[in-house]
N, C-alpha and C. Protein backbone atom coordinates (compact mmCIF):
# COMPACT_ATOMS: atom_id res chain seq x y z
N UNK A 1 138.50 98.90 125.50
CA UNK A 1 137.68 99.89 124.82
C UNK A 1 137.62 99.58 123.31
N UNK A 2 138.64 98.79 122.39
CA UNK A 2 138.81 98.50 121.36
C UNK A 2 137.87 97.83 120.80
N UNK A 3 138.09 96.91 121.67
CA UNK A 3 137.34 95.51 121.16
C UNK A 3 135.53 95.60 121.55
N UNK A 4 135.58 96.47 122.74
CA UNK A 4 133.98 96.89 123.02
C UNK A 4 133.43 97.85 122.34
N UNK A 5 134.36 98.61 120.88
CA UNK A 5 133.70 99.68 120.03
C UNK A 5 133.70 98.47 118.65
N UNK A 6 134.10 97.19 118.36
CA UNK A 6 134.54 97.18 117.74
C UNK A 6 133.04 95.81 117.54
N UNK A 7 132.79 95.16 119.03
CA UNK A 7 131.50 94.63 118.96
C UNK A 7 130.46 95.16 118.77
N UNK A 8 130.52 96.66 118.82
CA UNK A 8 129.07 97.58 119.05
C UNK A 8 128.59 97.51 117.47
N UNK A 9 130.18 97.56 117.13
CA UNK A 9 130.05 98.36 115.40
C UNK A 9 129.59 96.61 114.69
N UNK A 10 130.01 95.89 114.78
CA UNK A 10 129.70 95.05 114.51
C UNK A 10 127.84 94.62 114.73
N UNK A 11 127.44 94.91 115.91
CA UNK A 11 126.62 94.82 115.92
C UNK A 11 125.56 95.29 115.20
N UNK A 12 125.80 96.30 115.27
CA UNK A 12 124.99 97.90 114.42
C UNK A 12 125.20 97.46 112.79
N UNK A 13 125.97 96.97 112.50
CA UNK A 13 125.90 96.34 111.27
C UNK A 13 125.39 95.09 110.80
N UNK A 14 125.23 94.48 111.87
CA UNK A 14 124.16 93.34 111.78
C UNK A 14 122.47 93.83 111.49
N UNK A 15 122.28 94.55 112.44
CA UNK A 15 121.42 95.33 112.34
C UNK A 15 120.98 96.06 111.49
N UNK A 16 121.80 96.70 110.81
CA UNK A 16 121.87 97.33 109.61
C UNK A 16 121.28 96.62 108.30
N UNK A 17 121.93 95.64 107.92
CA UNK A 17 121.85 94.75 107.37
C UNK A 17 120.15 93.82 107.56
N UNK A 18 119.69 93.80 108.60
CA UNK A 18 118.92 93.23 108.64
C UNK A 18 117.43 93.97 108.20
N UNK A 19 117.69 95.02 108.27
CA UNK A 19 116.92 96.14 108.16
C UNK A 19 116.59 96.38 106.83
N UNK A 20 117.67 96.59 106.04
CA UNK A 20 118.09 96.76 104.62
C UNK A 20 117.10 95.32 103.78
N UNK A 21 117.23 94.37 104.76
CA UNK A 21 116.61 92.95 103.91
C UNK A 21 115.56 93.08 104.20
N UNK A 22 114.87 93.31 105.31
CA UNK A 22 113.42 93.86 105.58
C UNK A 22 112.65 94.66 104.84
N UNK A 23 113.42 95.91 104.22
CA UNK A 23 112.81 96.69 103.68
C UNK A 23 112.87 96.43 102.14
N UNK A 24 113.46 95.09 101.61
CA UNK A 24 113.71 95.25 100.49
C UNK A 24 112.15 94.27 100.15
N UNK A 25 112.46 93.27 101.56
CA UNK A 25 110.57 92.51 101.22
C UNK A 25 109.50 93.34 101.08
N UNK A 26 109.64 94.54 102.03
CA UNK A 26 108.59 95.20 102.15
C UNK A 26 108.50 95.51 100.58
N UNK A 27 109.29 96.34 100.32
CA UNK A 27 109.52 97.09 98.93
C UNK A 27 108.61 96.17 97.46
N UNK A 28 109.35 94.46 97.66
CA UNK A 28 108.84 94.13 96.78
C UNK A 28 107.03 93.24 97.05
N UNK A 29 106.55 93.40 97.81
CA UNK A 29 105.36 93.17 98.46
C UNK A 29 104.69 94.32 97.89
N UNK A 30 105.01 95.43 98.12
CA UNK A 30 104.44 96.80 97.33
C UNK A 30 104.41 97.35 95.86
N UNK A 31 105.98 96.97 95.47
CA UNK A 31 105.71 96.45 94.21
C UNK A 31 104.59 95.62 93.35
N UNK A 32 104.53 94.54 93.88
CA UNK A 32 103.60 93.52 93.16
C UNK A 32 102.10 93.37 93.60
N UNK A 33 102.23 94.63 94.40
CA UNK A 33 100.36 94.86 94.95
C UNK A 33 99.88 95.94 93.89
N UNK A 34 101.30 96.82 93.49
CA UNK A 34 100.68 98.04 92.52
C UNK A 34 101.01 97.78 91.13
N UNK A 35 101.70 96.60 90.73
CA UNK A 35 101.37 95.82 89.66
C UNK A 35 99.74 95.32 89.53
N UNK A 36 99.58 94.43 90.30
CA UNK A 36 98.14 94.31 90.32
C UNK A 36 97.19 95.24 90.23
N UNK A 37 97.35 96.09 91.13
CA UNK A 37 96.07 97.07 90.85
C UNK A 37 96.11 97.38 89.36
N UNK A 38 97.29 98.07 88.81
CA UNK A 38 97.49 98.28 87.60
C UNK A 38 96.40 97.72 87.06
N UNK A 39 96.75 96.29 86.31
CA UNK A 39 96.05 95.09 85.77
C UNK A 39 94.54 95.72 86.16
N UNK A 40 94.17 95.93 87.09
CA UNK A 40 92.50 95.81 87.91
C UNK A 40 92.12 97.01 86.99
N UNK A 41 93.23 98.60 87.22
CA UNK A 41 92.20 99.44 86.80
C UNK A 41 92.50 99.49 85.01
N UNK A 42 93.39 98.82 84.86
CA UNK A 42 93.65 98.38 82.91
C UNK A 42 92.36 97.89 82.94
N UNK A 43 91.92 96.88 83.54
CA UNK A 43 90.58 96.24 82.81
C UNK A 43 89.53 97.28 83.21
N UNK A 44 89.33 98.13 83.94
CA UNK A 44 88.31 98.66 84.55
C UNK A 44 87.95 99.53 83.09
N UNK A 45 89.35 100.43 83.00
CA UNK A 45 88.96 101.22 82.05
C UNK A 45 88.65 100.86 80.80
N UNK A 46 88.80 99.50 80.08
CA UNK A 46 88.28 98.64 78.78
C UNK A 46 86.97 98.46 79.05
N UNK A 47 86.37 98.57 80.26
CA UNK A 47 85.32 98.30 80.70
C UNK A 47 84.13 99.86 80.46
N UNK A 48 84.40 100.71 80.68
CA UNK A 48 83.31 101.71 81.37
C UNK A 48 83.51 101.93 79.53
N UNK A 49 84.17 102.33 78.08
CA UNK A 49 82.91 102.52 77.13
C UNK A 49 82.53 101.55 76.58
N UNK A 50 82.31 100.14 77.42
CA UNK A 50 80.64 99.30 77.67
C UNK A 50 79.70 99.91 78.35
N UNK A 51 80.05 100.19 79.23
CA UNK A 51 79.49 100.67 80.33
C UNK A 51 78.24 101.84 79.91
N UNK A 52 78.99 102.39 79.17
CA UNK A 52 78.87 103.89 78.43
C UNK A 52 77.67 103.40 77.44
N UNK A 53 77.75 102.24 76.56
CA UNK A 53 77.29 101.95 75.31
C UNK A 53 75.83 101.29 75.75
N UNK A 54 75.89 100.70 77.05
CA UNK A 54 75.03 100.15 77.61
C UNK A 54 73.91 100.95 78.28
N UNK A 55 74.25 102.20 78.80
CA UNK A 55 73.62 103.26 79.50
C UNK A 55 72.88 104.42 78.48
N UNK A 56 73.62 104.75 77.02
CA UNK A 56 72.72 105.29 76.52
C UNK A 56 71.47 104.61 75.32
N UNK A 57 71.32 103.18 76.12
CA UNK A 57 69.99 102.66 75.49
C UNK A 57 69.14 102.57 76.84
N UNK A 58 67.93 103.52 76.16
CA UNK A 58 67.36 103.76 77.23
C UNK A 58 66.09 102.82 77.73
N UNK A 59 65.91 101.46 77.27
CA UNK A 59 65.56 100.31 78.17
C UNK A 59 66.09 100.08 78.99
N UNK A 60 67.51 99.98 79.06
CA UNK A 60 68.44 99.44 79.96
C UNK A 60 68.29 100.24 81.05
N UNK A 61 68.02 101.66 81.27
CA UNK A 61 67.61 102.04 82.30
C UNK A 61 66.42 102.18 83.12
N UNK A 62 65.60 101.98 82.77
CA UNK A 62 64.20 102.30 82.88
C UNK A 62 64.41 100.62 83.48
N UNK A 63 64.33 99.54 83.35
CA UNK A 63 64.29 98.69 83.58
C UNK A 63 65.61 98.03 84.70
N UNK A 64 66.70 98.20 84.72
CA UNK A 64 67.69 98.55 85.71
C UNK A 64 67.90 99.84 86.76
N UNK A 65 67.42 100.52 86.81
CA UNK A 65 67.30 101.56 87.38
C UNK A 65 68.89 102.38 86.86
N UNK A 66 68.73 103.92 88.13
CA UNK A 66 69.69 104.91 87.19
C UNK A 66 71.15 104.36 87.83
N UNK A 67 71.93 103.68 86.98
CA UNK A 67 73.36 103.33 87.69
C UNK A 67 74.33 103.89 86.52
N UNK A 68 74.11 104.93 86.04
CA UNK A 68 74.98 105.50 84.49
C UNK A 68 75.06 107.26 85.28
N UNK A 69 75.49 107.35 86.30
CA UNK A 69 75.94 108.36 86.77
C UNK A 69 77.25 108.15 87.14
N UNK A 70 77.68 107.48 86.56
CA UNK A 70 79.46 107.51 86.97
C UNK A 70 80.02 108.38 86.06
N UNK A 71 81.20 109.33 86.57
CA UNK A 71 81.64 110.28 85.84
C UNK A 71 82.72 110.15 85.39
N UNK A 72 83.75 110.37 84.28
CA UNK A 72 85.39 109.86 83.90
C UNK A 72 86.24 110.95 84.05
């Protein structure tokens, strides 16, 4: 009975362990996807007052049609 609680536990700690390393990839996979986005919407927002500067000359619309309905 010793030695068959003593493989279980062992086991379960293998397991354990393996789990723990799994989730730490996961973890940093998620990390460095929401780093990125970061970066994406950093530039996005340097972007829209162009966006802005571009939309209230009003050739640019009349001739592009209406795409200056985006709201902040």
């Amino acid at each position: 009975m010793f030695y068959a609680s003593s493989i279980a536990t062992a086991i379960m700690f293998v397991i354990l362990c393996s789990l723990s390393i799994w989730s730490l990839s996961v973890a940093h996979k998620i990390n460095s996807l929401v780093g990125k986005s970061a970066d994406i919407l950093k530039d996005v927002e340097e972007m829209l007052p162009i966006l802005s500067a571009i939309c209230t000359h009003s050739n640019f619309t009349r001739t592009y049609g209406s795409i200056c309905t985006f709201t902040r």
